[in-house]
ModelCIF file with pLDDT and N, C-alpha, C, O atoms, coordinates in Angstrom:
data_MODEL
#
_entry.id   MODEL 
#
_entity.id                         1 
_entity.type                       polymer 
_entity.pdbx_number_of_molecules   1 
#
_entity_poly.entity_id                      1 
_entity_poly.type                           'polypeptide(L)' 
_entity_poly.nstd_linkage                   no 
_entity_poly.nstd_monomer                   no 
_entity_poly.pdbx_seq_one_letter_code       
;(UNK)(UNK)(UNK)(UNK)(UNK)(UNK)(UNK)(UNK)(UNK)(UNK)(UNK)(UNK)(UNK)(UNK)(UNK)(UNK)
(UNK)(UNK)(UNK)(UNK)(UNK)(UNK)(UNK)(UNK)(UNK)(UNK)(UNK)(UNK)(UNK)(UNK)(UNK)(UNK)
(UNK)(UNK)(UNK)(UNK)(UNK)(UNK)(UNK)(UNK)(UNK)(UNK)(UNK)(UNK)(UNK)
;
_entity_poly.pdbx_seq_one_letter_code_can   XXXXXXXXXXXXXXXXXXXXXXXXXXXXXXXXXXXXXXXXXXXXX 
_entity_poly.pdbx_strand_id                 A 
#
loop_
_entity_poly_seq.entity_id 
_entity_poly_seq.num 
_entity_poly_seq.mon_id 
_entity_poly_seq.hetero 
1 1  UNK n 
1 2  UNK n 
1 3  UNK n 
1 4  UNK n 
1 5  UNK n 
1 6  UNK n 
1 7  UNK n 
1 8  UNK n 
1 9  UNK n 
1 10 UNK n 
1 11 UNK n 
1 12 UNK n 
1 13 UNK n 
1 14 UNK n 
1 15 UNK n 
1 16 UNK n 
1 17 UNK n 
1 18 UNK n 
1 19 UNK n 
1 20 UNK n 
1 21 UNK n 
1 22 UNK n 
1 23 UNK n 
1 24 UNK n 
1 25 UNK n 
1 26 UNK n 
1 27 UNK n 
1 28 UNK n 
1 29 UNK n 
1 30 UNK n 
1 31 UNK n 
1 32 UNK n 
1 33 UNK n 
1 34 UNK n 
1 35 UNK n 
1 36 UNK n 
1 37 UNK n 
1 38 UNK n 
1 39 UNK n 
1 40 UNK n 
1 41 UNK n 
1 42 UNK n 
1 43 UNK n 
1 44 UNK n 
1 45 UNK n 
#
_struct_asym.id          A 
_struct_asym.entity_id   1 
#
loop_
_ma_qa_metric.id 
_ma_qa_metric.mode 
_ma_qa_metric.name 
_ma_qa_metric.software_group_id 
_ma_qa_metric.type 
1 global pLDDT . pLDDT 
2 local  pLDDT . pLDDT 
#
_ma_qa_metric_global.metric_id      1 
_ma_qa_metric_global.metric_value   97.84 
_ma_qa_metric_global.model_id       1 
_ma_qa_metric_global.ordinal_id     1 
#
loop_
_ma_qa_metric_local.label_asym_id 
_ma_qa_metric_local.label_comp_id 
_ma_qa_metric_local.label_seq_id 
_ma_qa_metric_local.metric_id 
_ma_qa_metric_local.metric_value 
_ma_qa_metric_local.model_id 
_ma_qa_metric_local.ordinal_id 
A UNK 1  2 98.00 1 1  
A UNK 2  2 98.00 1 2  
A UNK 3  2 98.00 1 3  
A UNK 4  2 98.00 1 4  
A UNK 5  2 98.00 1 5  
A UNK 6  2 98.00 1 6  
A UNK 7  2 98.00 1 7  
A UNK 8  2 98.00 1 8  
A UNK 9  2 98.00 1 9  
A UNK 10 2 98.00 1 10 
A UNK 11 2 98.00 1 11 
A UNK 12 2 98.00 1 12 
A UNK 13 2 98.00 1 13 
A UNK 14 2 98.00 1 14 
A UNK 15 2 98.00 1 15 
A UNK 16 2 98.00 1 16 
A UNK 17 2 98.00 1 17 
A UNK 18 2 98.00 1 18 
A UNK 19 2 98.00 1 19 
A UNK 20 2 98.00 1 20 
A UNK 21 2 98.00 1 21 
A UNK 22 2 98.00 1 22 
A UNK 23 2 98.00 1 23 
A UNK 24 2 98.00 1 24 
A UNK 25 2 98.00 1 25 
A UNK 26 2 98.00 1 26 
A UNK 27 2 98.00 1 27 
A UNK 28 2 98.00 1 28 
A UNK 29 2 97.00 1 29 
A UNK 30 2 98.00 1 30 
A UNK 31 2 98.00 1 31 
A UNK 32 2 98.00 1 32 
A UNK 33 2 98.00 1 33 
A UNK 34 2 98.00 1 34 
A UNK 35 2 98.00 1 35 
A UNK 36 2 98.00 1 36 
A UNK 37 2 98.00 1 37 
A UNK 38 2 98.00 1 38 
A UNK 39 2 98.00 1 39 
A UNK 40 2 97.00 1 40 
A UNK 41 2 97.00 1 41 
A UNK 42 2 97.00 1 42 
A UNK 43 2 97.00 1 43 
A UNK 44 2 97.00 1 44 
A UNK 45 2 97.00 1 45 
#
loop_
_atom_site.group_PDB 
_atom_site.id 
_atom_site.type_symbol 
_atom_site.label_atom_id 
_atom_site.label_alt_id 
_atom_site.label_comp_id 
_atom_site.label_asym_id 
_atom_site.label_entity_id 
_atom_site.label_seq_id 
_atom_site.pdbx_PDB_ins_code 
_atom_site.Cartn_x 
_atom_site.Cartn_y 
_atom_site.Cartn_z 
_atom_site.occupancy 
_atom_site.B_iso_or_equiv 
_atom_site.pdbx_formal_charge 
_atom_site.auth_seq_id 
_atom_site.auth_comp_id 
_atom_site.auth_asym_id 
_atom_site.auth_atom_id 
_atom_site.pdbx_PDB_model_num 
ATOM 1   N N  . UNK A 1 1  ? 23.061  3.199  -24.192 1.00 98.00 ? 1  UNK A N  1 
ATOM 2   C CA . UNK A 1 1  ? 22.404  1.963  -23.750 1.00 98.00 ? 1  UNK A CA 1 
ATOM 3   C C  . UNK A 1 1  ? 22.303  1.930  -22.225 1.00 98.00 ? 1  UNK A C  1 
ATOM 4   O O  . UNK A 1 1  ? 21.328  1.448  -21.648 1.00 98.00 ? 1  UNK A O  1 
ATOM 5   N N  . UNK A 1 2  ? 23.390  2.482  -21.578 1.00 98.00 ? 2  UNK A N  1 
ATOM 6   C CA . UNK A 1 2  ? 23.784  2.532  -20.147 1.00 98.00 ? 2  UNK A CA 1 
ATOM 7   C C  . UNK A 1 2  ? 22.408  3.559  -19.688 1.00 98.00 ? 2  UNK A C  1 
ATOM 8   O O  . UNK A 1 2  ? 21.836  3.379  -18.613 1.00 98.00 ? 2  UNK A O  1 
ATOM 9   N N  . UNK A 1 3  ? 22.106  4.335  -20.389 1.00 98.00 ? 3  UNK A N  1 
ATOM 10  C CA . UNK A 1 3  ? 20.964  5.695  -20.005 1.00 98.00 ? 3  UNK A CA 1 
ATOM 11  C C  . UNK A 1 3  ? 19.579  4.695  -20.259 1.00 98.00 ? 3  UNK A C  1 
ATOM 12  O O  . UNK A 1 3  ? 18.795  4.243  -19.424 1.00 98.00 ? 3  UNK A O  1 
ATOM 13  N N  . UNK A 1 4  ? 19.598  4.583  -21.344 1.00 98.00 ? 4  UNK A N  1 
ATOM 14  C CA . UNK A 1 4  ? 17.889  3.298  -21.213 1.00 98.00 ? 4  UNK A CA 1 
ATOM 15  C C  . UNK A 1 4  ? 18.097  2.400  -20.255 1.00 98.00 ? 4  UNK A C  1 
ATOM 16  O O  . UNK A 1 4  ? 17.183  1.906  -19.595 1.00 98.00 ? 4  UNK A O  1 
ATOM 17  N N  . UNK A 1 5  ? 19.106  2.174  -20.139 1.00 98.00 ? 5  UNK A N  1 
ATOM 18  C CA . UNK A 1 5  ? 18.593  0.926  -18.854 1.00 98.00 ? 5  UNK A CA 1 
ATOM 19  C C  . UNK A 1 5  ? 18.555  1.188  -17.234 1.00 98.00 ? 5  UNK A C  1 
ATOM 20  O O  . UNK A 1 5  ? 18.123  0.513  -16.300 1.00 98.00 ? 5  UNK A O  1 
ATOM 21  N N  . UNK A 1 6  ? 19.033  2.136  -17.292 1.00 98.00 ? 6  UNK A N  1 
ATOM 22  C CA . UNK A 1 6  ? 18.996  3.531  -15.936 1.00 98.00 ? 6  UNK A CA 1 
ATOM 23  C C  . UNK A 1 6  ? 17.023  3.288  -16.123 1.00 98.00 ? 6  UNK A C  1 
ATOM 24  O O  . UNK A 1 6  ? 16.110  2.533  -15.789 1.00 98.00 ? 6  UNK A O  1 
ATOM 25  N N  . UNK A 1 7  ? 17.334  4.652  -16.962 1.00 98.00 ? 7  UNK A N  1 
ATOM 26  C CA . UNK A 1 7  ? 15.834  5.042  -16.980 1.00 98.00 ? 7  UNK A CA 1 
ATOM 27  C C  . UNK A 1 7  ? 14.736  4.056  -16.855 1.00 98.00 ? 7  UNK A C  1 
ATOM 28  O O  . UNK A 1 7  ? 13.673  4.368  -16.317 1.00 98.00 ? 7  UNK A O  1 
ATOM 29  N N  . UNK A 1 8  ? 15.097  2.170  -17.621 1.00 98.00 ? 8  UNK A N  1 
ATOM 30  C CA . UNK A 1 8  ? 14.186  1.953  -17.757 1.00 98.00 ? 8  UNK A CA 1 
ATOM 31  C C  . UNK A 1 8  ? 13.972  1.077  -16.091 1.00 98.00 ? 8  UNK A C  1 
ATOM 32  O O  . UNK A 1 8  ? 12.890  0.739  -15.611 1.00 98.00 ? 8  UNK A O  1 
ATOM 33  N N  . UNK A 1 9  ? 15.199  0.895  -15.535 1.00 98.00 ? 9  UNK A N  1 
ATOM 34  C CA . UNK A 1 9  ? 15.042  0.158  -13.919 1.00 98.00 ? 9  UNK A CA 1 
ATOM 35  C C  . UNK A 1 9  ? 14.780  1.417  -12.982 1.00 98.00 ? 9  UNK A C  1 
ATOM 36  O O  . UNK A 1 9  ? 14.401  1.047  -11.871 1.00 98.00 ? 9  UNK A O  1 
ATOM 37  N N  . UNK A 1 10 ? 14.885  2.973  -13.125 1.00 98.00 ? 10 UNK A N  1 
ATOM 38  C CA . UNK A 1 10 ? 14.621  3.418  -12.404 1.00 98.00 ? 10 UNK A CA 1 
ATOM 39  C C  . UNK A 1 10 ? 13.065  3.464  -13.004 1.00 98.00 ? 10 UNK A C  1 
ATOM 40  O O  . UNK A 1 10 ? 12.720  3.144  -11.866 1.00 98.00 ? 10 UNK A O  1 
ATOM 41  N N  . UNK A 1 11 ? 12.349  3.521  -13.415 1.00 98.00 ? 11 UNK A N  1 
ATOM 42  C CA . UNK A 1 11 ? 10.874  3.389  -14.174 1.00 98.00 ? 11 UNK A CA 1 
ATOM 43  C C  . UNK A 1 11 ? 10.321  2.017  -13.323 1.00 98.00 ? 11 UNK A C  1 
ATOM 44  O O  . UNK A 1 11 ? 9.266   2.013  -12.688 1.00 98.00 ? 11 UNK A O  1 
ATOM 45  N N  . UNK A 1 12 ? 11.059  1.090  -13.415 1.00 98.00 ? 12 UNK A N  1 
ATOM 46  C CA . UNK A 1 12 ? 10.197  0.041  -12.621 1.00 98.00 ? 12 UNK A CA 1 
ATOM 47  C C  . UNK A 1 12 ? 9.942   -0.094 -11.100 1.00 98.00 ? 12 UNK A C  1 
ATOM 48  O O  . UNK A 1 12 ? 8.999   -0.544 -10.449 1.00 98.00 ? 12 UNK A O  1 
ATOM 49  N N  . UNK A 1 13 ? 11.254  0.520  -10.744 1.00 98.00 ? 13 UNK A N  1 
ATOM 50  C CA . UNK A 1 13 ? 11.513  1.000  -9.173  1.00 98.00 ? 13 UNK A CA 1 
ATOM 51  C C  . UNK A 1 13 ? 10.311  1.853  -9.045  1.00 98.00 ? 13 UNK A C  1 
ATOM 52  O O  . UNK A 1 13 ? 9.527   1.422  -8.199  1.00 98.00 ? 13 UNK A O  1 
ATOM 53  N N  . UNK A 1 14 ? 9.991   2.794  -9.561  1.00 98.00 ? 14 UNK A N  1 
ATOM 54  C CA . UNK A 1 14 ? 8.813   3.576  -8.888  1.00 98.00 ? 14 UNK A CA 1 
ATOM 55  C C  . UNK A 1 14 ? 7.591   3.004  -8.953  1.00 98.00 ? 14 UNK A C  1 
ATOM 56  O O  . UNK A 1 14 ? 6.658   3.243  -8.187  1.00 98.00 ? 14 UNK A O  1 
ATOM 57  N N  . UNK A 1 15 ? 7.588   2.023  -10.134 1.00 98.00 ? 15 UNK A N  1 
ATOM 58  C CA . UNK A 1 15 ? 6.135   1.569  -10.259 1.00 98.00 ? 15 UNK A CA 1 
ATOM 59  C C  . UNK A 1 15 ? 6.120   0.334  -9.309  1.00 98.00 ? 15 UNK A C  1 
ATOM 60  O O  . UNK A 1 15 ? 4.978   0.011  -8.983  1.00 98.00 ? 15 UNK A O  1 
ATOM 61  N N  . UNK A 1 16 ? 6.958   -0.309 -8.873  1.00 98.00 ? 16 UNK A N  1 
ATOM 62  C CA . UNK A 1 16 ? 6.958   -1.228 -8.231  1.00 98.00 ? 16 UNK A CA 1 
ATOM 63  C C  . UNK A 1 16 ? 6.466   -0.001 -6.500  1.00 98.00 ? 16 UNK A C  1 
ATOM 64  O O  . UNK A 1 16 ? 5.390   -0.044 -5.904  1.00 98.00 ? 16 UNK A O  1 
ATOM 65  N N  . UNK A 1 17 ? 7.439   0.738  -6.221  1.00 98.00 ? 17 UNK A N  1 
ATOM 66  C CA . UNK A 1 17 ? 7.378   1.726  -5.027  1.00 98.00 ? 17 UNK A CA 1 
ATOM 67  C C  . UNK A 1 17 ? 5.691   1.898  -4.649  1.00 98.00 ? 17 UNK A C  1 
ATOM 68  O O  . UNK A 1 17 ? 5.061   1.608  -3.631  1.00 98.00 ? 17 UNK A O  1 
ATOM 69  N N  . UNK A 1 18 ? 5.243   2.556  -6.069  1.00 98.00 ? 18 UNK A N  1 
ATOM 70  C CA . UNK A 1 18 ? 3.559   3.032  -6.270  1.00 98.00 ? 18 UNK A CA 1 
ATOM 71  C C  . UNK A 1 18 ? 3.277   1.781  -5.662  1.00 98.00 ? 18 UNK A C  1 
ATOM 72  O O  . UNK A 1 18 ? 2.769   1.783  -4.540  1.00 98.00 ? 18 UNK A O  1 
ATOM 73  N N  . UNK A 1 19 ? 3.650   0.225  -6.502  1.00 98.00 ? 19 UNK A N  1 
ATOM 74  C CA . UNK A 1 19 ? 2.422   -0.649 -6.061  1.00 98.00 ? 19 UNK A CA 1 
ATOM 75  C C  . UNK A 1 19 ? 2.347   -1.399 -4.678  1.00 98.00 ? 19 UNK A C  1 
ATOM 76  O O  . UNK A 1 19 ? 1.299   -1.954 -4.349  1.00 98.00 ? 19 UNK A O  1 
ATOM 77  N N  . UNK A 1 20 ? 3.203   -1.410 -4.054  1.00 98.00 ? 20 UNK A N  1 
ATOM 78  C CA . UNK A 1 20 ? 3.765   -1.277 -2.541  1.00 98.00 ? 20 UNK A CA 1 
ATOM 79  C C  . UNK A 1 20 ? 3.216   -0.580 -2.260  1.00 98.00 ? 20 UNK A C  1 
ATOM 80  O O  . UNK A 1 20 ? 2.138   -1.172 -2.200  1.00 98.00 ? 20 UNK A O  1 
ATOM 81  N N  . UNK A 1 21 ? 2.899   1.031  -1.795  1.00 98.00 ? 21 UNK A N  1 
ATOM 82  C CA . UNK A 1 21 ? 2.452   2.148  -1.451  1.00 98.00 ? 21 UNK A CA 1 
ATOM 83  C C  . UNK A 1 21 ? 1.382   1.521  -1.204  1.00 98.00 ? 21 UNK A C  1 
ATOM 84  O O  . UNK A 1 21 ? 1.044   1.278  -0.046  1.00 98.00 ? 21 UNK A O  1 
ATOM 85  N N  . UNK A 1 22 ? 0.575   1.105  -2.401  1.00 98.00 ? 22 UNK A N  1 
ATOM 86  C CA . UNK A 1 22 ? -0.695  1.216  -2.769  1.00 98.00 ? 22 UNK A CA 1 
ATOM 87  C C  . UNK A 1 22 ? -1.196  -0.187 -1.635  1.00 98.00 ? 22 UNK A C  1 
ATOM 88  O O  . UNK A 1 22 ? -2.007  -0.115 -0.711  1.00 98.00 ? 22 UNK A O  1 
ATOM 89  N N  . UNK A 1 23 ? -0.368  -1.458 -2.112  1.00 98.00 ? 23 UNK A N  1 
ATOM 90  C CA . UNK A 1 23 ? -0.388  -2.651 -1.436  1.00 98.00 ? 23 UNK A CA 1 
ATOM 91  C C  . UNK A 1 23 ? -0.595  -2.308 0.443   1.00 98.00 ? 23 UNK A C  1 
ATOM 92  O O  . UNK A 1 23 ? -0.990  -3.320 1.021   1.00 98.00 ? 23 UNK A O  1 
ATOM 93  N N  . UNK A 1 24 ? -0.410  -1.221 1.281   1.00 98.00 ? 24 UNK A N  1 
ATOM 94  C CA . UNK A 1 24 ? 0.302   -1.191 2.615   1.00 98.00 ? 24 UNK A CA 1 
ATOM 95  C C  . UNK A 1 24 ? -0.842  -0.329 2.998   1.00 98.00 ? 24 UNK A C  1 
ATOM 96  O O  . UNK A 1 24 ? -1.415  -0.400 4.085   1.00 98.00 ? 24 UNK A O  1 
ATOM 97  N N  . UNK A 1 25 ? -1.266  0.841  1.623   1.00 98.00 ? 25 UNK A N  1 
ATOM 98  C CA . UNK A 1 25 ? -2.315  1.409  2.311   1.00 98.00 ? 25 UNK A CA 1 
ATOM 99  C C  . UNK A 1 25 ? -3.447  0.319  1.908   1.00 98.00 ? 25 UNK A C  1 
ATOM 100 O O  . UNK A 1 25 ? -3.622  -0.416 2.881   1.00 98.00 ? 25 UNK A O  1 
ATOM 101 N N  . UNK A 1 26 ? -4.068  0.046  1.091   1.00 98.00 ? 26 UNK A N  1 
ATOM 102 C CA . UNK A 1 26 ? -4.979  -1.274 1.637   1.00 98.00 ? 26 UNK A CA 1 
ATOM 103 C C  . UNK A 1 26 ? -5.075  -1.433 2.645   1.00 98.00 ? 26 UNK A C  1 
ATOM 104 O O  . UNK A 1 26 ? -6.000  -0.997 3.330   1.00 98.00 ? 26 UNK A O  1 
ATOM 105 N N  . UNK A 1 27 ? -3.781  -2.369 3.190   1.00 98.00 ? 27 UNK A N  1 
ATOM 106 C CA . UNK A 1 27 ? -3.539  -3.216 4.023   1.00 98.00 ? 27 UNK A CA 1 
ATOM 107 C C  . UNK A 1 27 ? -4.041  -2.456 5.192   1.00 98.00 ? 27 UNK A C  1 
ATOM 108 O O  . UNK A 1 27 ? -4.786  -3.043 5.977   1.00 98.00 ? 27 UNK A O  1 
ATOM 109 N N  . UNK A 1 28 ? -3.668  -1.022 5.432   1.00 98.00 ? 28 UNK A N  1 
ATOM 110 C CA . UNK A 1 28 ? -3.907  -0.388 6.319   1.00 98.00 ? 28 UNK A CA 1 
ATOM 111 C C  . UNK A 1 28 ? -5.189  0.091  6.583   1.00 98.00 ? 28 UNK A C  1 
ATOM 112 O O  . UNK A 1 28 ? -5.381  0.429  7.751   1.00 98.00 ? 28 UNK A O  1 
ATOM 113 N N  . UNK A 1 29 ? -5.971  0.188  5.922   1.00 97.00 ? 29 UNK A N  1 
ATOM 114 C CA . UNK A 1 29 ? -7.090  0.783  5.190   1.00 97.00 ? 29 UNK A CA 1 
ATOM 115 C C  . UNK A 1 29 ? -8.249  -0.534 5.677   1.00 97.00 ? 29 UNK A C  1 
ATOM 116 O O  . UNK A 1 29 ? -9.301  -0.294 6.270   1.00 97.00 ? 29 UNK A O  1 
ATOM 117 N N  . UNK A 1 30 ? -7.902  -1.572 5.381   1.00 98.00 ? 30 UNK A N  1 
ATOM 118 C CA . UNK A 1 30 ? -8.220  -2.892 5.969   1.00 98.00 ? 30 UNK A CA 1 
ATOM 119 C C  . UNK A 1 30 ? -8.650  -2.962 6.953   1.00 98.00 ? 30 UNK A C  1 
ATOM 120 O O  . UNK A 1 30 ? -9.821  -3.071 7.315   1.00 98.00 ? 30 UNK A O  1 
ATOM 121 N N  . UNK A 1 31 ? -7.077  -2.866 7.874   1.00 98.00 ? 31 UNK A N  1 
ATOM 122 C CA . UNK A 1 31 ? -7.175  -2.964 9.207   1.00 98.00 ? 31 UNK A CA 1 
ATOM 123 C C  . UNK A 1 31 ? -7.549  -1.976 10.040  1.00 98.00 ? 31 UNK A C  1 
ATOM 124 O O  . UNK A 1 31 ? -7.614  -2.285 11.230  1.00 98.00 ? 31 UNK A O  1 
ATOM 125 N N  . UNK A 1 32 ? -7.798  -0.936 9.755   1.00 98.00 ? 32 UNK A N  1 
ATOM 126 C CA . UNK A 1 32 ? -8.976  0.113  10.341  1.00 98.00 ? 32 UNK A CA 1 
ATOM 127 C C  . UNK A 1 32 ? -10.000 0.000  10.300  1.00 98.00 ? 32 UNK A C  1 
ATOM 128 O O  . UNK A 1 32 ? -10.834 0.539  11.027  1.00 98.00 ? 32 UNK A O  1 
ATOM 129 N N  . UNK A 1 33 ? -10.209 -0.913 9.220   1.00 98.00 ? 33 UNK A N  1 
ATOM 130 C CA . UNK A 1 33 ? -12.227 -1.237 9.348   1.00 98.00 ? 33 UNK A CA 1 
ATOM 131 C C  . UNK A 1 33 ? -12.398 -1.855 10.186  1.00 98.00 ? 33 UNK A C  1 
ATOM 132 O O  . UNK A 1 33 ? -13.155 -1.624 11.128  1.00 98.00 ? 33 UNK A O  1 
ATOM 133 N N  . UNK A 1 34 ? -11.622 -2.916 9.989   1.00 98.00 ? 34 UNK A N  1 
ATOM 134 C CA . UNK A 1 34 ? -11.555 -4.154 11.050  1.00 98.00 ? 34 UNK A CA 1 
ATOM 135 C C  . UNK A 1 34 ? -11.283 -3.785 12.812  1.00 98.00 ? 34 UNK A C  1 
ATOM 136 O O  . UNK A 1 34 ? -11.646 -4.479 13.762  1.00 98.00 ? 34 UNK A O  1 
ATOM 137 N N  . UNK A 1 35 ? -10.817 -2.968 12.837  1.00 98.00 ? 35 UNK A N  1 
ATOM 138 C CA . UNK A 1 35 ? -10.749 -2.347 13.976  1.00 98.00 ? 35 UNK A CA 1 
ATOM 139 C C  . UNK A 1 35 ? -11.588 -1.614 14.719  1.00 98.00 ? 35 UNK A C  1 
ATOM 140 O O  . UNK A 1 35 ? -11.880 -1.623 15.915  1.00 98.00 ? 35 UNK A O  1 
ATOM 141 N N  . UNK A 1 36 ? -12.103 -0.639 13.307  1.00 98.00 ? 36 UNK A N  1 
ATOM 142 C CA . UNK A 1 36 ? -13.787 0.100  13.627  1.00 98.00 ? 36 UNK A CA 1 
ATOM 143 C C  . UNK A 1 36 ? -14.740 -0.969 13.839  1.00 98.00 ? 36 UNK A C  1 
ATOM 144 O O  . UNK A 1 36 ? -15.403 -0.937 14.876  1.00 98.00 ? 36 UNK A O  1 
ATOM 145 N N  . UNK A 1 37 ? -14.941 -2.100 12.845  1.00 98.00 ? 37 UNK A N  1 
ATOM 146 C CA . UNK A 1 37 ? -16.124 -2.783 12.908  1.00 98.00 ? 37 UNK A CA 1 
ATOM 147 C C  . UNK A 1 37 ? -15.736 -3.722 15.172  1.00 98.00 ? 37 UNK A C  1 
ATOM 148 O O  . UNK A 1 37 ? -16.589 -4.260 15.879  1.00 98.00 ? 37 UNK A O  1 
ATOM 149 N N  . UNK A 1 38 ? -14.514 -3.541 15.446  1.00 98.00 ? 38 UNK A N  1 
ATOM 150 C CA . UNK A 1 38 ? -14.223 -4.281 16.258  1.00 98.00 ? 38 UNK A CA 1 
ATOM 151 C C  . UNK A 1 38 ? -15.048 -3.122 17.924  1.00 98.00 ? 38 UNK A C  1 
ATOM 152 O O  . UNK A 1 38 ? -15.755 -3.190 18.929  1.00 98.00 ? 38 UNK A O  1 
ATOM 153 N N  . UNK A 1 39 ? -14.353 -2.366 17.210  1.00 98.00 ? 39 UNK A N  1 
ATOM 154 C CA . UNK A 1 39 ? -14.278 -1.141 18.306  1.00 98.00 ? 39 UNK A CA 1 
ATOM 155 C C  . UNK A 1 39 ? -16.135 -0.618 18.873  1.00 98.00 ? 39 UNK A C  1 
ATOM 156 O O  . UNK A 1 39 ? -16.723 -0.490 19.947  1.00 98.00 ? 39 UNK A O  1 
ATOM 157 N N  . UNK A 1 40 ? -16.457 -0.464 17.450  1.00 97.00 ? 40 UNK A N  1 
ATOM 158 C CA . UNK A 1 40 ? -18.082 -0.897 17.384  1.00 97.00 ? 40 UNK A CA 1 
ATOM 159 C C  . UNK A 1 40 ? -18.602 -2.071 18.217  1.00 97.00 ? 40 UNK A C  1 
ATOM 160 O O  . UNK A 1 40 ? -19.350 -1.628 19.089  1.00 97.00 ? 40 UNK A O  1 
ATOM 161 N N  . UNK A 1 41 ? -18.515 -3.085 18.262  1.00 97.00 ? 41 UNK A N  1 
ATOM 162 C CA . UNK A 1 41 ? -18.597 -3.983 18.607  1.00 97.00 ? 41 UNK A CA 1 
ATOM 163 C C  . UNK A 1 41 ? -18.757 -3.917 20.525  1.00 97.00 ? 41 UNK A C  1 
ATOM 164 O O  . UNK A 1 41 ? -19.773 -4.007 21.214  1.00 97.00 ? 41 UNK A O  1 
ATOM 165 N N  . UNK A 1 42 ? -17.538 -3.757 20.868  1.00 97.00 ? 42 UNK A N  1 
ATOM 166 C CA . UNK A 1 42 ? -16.873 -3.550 21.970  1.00 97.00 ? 42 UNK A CA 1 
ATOM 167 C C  . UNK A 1 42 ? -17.925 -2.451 22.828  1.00 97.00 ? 42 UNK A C  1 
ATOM 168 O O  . UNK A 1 42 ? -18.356 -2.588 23.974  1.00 97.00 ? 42 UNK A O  1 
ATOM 169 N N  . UNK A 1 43 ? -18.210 -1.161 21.717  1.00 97.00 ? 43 UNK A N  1 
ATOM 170 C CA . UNK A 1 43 ? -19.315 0.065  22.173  1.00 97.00 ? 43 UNK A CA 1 
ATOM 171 C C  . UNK A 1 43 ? -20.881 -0.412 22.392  1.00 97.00 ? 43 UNK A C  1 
ATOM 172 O O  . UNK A 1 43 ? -21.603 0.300  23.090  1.00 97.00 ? 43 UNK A O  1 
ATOM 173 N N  . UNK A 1 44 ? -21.255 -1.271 21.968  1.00 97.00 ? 44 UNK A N  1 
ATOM 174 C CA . UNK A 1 44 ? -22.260 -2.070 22.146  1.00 97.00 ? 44 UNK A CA 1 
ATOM 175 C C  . UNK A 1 44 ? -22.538 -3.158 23.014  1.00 97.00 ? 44 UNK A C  1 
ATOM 176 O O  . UNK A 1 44 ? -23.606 -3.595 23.442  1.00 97.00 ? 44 UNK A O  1 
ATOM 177 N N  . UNK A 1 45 ? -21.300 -3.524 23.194  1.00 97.00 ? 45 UNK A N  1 
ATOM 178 C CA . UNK A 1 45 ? -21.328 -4.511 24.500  1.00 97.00 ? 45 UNK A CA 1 
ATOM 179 C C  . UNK A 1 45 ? -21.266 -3.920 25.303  1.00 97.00 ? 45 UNK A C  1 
ATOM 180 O O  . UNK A 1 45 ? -21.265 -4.411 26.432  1.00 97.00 ? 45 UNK A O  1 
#
C-alpha cells in the first residue's frame, strides 16, 4: 500500500512539475512577444 501511494504522489509530482514547466514557459513565451512587439515598436520610432 506504502508502494501505491509512493508511486501514485510521485506520479502527481511530475505531472504537476510538467504543468508548471509548461505554465512558466507560456509565461515566458508571452513575455517575449510582448517584448518583441515592444522592441518593434521602439525600432520604428
Amino acid at each position: 500500500a506504502l508502494k501505491k501511494e509512493f508511486l501514485n504522489d510521485e506520479k502527481k509530482l511530475k505531472e504537476n512539475m510538467l504543468r508548471y514547466h509548461e505554465d512558466v514557459k507560456q509565461q515566458t513565451d508571452s513575455r517575449i512577444e510582448e517584448l518583441q512587439k515592444i522592441h518593434d515598436l521602439k525600432i520604428k520610432q
